[in-house]
N, C-alpha and C. Protein backbone atom coordinates (compact mmCIF):
# COMPACT_ATOMS: atom_id res chain seq x y z
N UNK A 1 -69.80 -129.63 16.24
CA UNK A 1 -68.66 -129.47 15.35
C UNK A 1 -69.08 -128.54 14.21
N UNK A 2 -68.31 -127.78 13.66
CA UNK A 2 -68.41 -126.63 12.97
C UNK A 2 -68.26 -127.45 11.20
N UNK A 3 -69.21 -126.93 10.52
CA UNK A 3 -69.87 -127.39 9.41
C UNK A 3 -68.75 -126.66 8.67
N UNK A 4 -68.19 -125.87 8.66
CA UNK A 4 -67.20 -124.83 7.76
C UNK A 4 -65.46 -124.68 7.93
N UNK A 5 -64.98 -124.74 7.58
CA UNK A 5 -63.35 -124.10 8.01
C UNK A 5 -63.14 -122.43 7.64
N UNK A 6 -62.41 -122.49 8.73
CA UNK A 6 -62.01 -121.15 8.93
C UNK A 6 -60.85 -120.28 7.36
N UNK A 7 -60.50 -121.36 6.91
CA UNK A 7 -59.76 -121.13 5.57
C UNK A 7 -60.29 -121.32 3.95
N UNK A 8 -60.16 -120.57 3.33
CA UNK A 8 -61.38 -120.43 2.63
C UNK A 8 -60.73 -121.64 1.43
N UNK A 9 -61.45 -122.14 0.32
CA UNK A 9 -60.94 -122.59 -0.66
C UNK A 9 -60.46 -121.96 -1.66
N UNK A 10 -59.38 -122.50 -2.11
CA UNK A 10 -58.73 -121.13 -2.95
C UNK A 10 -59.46 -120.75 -4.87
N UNK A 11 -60.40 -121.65 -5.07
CA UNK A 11 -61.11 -121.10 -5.85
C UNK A 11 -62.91 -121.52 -5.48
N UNK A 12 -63.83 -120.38 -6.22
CA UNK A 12 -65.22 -120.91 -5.77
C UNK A 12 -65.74 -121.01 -7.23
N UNK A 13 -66.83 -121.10 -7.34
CA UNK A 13 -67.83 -120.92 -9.01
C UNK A 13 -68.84 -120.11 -8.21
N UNK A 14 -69.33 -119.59 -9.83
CA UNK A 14 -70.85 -118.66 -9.98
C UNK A 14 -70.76 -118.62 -11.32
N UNK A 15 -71.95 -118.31 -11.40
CA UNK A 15 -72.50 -118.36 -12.58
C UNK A 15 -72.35 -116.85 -13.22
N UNK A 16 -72.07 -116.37 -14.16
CA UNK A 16 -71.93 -115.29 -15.01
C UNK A 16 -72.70 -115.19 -16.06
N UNK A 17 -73.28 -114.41 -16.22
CA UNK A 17 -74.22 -113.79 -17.28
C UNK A 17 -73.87 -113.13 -18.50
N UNK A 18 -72.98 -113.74 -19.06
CA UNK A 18 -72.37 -113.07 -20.59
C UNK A 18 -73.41 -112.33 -21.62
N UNK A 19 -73.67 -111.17 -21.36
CA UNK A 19 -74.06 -110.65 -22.32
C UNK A 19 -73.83 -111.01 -24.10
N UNK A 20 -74.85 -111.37 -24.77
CA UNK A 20 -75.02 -111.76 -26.29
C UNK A 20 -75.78 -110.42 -27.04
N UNK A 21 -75.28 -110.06 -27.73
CA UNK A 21 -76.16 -109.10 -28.75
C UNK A 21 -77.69 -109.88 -29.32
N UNK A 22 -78.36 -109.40 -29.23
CA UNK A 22 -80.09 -109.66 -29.74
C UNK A 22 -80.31 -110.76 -28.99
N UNK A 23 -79.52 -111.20 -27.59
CA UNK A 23 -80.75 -112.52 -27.06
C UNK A 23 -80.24 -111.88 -25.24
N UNK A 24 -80.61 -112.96 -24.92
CA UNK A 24 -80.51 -112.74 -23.52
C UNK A 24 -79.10 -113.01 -23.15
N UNK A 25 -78.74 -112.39 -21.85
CA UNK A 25 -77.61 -112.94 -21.29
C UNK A 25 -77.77 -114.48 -21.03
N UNK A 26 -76.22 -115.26 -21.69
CA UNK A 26 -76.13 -116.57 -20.99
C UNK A 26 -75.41 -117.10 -19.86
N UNK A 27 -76.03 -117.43 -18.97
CA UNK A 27 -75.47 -118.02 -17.57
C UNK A 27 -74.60 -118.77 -18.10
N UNK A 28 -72.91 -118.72 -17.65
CA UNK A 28 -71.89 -119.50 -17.90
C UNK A 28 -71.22 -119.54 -16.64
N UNK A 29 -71.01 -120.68 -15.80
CA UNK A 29 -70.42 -121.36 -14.64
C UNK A 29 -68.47 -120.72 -14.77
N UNK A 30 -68.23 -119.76 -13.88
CA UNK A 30 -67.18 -119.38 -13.85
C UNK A 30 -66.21 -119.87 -12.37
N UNK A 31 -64.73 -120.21 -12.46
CA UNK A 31 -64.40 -120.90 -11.11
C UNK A 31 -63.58 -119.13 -11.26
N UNK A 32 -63.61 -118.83 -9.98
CA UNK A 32 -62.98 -117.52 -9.34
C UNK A 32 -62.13 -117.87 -8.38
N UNK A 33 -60.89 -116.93 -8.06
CA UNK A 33 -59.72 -117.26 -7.76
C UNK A 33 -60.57 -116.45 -6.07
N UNK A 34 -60.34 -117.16 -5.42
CA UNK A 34 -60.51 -116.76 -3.42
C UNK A 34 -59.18 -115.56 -3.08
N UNK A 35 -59.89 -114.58 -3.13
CA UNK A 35 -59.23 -113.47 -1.72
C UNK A 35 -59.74 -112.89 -0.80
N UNK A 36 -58.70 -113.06 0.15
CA UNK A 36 -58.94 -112.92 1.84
C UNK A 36 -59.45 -111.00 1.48
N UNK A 37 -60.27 -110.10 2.39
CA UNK A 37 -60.21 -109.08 2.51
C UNK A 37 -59.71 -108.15 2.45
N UNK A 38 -57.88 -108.07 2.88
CA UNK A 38 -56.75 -107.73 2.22
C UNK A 38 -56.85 -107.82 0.88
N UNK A 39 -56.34 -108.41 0.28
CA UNK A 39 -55.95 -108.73 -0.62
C UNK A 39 -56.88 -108.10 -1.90
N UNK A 40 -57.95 -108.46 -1.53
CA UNK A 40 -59.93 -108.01 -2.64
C UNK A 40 -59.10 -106.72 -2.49
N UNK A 41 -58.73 -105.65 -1.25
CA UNK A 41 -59.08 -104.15 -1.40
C UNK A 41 -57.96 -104.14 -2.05
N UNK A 42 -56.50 -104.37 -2.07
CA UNK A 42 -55.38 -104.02 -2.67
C UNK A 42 -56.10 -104.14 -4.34
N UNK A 43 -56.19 -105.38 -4.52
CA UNK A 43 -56.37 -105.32 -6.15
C UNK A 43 -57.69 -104.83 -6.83
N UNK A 44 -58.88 -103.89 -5.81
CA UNK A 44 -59.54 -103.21 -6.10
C UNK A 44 -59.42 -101.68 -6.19
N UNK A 45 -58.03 -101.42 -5.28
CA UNK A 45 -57.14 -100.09 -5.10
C UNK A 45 -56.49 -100.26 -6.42
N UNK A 46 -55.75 -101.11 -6.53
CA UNK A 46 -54.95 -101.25 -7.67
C UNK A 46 -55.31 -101.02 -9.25
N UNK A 47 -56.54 -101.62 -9.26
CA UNK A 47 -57.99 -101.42 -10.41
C UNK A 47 -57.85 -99.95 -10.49
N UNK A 48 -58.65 -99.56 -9.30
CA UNK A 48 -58.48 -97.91 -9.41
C UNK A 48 -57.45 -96.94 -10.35
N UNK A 49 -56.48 -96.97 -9.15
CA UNK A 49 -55.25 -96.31 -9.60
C UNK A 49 -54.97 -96.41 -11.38
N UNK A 50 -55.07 -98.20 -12.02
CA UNK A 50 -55.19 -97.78 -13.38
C UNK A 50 -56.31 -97.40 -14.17
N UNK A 51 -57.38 -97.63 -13.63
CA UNK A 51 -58.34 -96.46 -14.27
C UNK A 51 -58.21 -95.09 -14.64
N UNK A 52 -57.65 -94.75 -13.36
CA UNK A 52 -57.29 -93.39 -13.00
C UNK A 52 -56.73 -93.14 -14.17
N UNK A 53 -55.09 -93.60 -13.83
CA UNK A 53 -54.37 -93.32 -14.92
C UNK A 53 -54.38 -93.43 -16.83
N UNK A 54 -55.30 -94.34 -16.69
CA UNK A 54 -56.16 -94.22 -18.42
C UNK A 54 -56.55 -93.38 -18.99
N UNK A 55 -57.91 -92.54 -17.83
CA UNK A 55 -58.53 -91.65 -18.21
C UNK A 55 -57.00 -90.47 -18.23
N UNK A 56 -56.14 -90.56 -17.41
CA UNK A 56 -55.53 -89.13 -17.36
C UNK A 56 -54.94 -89.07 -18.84
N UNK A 57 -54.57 -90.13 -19.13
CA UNK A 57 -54.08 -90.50 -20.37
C UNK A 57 -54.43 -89.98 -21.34
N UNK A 58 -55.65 -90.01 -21.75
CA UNK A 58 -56.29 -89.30 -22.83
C UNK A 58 -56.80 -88.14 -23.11
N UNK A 59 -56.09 -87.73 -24.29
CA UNK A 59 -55.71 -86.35 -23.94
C UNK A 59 -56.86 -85.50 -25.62
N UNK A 60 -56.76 -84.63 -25.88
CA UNK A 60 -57.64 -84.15 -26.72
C UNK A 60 -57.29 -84.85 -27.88
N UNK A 61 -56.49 -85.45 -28.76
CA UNK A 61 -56.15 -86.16 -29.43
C UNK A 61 -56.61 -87.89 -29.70
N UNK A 62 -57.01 -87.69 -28.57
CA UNK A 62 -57.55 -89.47 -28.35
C UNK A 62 -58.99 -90.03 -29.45
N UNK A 63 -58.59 -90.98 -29.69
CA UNK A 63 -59.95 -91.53 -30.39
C UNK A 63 -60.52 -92.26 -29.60
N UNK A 64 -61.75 -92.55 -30.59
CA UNK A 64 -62.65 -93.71 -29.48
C UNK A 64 -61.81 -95.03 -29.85
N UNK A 65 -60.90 -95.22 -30.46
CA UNK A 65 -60.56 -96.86 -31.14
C UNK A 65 -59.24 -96.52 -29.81
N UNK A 66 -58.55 -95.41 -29.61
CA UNK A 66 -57.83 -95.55 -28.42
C UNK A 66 -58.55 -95.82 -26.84
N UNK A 67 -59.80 -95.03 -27.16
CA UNK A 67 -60.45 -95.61 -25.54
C UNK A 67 -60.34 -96.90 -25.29
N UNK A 68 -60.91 -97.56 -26.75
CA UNK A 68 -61.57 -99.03 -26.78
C UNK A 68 -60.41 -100.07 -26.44
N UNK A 69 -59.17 -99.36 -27.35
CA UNK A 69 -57.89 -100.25 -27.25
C UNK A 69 -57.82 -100.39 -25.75
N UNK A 70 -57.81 -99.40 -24.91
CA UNK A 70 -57.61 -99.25 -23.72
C UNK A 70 -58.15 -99.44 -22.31
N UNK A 71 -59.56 -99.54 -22.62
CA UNK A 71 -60.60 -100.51 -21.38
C UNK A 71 -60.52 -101.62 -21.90
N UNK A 72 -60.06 -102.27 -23.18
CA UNK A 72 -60.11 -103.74 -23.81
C UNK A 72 -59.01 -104.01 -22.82
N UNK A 73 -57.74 -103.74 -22.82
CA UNK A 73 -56.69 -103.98 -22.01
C UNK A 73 -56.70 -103.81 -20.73
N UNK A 74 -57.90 -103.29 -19.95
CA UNK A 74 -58.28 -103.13 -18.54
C UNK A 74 -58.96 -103.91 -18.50
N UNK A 75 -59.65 -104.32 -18.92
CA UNK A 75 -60.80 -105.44 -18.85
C UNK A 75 -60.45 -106.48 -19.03
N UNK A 76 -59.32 -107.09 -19.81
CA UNK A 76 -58.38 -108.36 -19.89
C UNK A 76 -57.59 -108.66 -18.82
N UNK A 77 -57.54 -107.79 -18.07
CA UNK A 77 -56.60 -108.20 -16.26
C UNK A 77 -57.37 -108.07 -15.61
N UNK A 78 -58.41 -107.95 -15.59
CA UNK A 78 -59.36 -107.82 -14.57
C UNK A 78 -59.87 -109.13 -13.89
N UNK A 79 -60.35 -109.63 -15.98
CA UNK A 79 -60.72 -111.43 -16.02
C UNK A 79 -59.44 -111.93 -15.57
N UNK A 80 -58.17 -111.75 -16.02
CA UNK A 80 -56.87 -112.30 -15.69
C UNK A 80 -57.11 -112.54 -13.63
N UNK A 81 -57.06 -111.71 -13.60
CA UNK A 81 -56.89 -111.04 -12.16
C UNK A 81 -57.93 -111.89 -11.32
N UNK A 82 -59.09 -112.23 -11.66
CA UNK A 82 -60.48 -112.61 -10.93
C UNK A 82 -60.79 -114.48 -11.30
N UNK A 83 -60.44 -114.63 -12.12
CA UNK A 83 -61.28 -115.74 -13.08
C UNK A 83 -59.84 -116.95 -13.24
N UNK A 84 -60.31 -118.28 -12.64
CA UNK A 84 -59.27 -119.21 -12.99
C UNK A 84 -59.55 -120.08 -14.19
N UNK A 85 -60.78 -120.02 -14.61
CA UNK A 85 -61.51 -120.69 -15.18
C UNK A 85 -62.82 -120.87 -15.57
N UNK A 86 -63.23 -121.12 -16.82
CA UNK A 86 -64.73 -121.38 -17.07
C UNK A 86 -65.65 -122.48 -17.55
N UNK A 87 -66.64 -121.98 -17.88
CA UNK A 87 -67.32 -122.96 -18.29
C UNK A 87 -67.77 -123.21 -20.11
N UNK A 88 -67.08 -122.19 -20.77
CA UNK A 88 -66.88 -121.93 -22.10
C UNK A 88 -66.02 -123.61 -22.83
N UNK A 89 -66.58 -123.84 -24.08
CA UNK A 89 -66.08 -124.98 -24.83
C UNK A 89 -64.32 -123.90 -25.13
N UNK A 90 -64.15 -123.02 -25.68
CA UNK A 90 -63.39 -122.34 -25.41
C UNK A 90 -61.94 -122.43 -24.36
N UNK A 91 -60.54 -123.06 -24.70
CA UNK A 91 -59.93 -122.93 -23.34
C UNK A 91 -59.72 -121.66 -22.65
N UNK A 92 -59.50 -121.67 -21.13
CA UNK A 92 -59.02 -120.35 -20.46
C UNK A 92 -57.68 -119.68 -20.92
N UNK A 93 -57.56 -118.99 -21.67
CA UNK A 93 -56.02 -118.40 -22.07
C UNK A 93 -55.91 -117.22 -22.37
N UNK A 94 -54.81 -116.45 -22.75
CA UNK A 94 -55.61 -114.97 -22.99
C UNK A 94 -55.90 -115.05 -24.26
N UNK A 95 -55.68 -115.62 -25.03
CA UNK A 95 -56.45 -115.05 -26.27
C UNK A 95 -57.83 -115.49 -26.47
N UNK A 96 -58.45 -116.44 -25.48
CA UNK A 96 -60.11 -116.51 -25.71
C UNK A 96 -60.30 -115.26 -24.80
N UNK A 97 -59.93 -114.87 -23.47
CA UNK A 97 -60.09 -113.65 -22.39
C UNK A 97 -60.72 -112.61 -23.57
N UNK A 98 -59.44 -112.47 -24.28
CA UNK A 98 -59.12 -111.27 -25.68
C UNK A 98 -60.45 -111.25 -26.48
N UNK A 99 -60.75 -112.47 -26.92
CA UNK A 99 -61.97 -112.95 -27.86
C UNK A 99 -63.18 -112.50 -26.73
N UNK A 100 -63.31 -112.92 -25.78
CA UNK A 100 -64.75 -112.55 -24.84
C UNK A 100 -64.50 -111.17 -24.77
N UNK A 101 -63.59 -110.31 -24.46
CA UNK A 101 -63.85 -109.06 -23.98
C UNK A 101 -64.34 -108.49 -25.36
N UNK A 102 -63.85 -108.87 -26.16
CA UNK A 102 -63.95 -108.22 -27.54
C UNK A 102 -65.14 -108.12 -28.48
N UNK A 103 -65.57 -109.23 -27.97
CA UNK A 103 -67.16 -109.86 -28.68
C UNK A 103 -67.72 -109.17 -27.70
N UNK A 104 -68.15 -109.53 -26.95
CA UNK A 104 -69.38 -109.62 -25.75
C UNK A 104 -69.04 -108.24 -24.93
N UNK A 105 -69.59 -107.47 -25.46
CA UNK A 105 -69.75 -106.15 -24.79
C UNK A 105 -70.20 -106.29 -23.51
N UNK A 106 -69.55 -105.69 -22.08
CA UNK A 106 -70.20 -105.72 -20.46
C UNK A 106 -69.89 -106.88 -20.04
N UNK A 107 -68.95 -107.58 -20.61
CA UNK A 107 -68.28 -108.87 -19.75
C UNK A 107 -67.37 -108.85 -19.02
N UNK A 108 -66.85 -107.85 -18.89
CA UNK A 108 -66.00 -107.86 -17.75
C UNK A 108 -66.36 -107.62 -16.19
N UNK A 109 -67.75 -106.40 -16.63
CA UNK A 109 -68.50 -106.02 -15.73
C UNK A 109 -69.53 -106.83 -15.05
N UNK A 110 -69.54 -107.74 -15.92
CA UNK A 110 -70.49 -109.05 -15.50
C UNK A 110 -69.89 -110.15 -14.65
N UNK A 111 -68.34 -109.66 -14.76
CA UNK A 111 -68.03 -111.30 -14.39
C UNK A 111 -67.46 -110.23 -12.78
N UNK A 112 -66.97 -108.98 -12.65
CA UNK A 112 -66.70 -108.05 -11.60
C UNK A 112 -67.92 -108.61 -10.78
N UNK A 113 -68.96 -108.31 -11.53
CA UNK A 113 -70.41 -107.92 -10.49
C UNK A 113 -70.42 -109.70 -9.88
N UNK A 114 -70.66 -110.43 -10.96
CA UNK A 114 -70.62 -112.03 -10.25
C UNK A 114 -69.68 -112.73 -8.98
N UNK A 115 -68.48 -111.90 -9.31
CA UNK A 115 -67.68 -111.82 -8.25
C UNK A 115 -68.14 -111.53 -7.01
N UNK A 116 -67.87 -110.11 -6.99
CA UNK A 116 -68.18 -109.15 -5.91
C UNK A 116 -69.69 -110.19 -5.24
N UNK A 117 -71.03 -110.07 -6.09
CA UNK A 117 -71.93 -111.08 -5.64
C UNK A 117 -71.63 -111.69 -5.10
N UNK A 118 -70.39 -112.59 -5.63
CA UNK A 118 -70.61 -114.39 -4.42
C UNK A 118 -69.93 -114.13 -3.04
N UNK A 119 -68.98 -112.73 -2.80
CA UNK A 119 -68.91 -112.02 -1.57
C UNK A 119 -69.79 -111.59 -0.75
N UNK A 120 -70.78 -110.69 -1.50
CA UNK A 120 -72.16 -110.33 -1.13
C UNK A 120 -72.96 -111.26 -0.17
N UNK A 121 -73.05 -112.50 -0.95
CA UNK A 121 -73.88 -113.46 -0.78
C UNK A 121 -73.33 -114.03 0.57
N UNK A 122 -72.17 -114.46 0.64
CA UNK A 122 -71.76 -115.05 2.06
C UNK A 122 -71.74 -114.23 2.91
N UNK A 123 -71.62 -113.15 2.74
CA UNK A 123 -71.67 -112.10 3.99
C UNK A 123 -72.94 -111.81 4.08
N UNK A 124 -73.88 -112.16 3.29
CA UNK A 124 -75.81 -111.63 4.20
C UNK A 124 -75.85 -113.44 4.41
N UNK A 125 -75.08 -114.29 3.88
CA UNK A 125 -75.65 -115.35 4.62
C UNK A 125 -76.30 -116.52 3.64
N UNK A 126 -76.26 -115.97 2.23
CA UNK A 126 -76.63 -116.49 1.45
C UNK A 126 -78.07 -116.33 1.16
């Protein structure tokens, strides 16, 4: 009898590495929302496309406080998009999302990469 089901659970955890200014990253237990293969590439196409359109956005006039405004707001749907929940005293809502992206510089990219990882990981097998 088969140890696994063929249907995945619709959320998993991993651990995320929140970058802190002057110490080490802290491992914080994140629950991530489950997508089927479909679905990962659409909203990794989708990622794209508004990247895309950000950068086209900015035009010689742009500041850096407009960049910032503007990967801050890419980086808040991303967590939206990926993340059901954490392990922060903090509740999940957007205005802590708002508060982490804002503080903690490379957290979005941390919690992308932790993601993508726990994909990684089941597909070599763990």
């Amino acid at each position: 009898m088969a140890k696994i089901r063929i249907a995945q659970n619709p959320t998993f955890k991993a651990l995320v590495h929140i970058p802190v200014v002057g110490c080490e990253p802290e491992a914080i237990e994140f629950t991530f929302k489950y997508r089927d293969r479909p679905a990962l590439a659409a909203l990794f196409d989708e990622w794209n496309l508004k990247a895309k359109e950000m950068r086209e956005g900015f035009g010689e006039g742009t500041t850096l406080s407009d960049v910032v405004a503007a990967e801050t707001e890419y980086q808040v749907q991303q967590i939206k998009d990926l993340v059901a929940g954490w392990g922060f005293d903090d509740k999940f809502d957007d205005k802590s999302i708002l508060a982490l992206v804002k503080s903690c510089q490379g957290t979005a990219e941390a919690v992308v990469n932790a993601y993508q990882s726990a994909f990684n990981q089941a597909r070599l097998g763990n």
